[in-house]
Protein backbone atom coordinates (compact mmCIF):
# COMPACT_ATOMS: atom_id res chain seq x y z
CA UNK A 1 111.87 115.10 98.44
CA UNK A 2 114.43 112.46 99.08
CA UNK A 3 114.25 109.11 96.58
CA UNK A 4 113.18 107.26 99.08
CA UNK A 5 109.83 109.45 99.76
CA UNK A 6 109.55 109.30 95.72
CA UNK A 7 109.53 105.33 95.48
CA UNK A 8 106.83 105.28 98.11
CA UNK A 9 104.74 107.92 96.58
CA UNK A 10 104.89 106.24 93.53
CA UNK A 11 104.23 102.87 95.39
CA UNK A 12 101.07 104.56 97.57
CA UNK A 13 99.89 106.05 93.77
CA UNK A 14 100.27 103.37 91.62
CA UNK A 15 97.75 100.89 94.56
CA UNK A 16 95.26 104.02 94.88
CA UNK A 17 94.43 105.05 91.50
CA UNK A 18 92.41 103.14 88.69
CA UNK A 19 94.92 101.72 86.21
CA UNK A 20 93.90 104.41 83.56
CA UNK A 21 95.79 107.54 85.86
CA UNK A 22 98.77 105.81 86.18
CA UNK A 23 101.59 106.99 84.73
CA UNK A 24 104.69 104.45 83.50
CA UNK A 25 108.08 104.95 84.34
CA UNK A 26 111.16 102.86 83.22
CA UNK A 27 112.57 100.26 85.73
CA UNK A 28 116.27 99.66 86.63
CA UNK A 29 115.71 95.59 86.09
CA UNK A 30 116.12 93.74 83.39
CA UNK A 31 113.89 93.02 80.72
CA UNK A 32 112.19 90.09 79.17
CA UNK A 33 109.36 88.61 77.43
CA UNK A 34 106.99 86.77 79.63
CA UNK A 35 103.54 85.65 78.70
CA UNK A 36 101.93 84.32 81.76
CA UNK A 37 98.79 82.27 80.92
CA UNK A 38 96.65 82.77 83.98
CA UNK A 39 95.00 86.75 84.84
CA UNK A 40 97.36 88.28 87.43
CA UNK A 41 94.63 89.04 90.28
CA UNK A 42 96.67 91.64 92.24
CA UNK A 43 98.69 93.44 90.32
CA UNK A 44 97.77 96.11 86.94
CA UNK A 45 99.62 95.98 83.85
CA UNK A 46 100.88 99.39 83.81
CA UNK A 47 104.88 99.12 82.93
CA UNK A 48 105.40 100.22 86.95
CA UNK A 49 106.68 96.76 87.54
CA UNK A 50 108.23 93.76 85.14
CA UNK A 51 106.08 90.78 84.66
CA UNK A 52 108.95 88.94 86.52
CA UNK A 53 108.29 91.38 89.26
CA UNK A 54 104.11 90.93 89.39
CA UNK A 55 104.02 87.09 89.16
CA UNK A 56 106.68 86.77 92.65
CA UNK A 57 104.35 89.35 93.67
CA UNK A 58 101.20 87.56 92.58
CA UNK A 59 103.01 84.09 94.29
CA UNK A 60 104.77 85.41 97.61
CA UNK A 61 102.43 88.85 98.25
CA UNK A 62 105.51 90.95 98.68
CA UNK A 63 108.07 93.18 96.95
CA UNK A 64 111.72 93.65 97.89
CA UNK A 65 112.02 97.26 96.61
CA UNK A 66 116.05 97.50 97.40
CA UNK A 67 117.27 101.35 98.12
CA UNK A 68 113.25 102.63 98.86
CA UNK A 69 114.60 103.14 102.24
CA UNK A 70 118.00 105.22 103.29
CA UNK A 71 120.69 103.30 105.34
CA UNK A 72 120.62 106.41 107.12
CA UNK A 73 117.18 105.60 107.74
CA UNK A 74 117.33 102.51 108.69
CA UNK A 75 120.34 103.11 111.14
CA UNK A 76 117.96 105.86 112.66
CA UNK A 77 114.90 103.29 113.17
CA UNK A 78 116.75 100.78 114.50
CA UNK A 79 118.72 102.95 117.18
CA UNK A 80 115.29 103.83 118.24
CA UNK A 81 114.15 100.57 117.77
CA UNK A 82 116.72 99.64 120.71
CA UNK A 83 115.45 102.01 122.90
């Protein structure tokens, strides 16, 4: 399975199982302490993303998930795209 495929299978996993199945894995960014006052209401508290990741999520309701999709990929969609 490419890495691509993997990032979105974890993506599609982590938003359709109950925060108890999920299973952490280490991200690339950096680190930091955060203590955000208010609940987060869409995101879980799993160690999938950084706090700095779920509050722009929480405040803009997207994720720019850099490399999830080939260039190869992307060349491919947007030749047919063009068509």
């Amino acid at each position: 399975m490419s890495r691509a495929a993997d990032r979105l299978r974890l993506l599609i996993n982590h938003l359709d199982r109950s925060p108890a199945t999920i299973t952490a894995e280490p991200t690339s960014t950096q680190t930091f302490t955060y203590s955000h006052p208010q609940r987060l209401r869409y995101s879980f508290d799993t160690d999938l993303l950084t706090p700095e990741d779920r509050l722009f999520y929480e405040e803009n309701g997207f994720l720019l998930v850099k490399n999830l999709v080939s260039e190869e990929d992307i060349d491919r969609f947007r030749i047919r795209g063009a068509q």
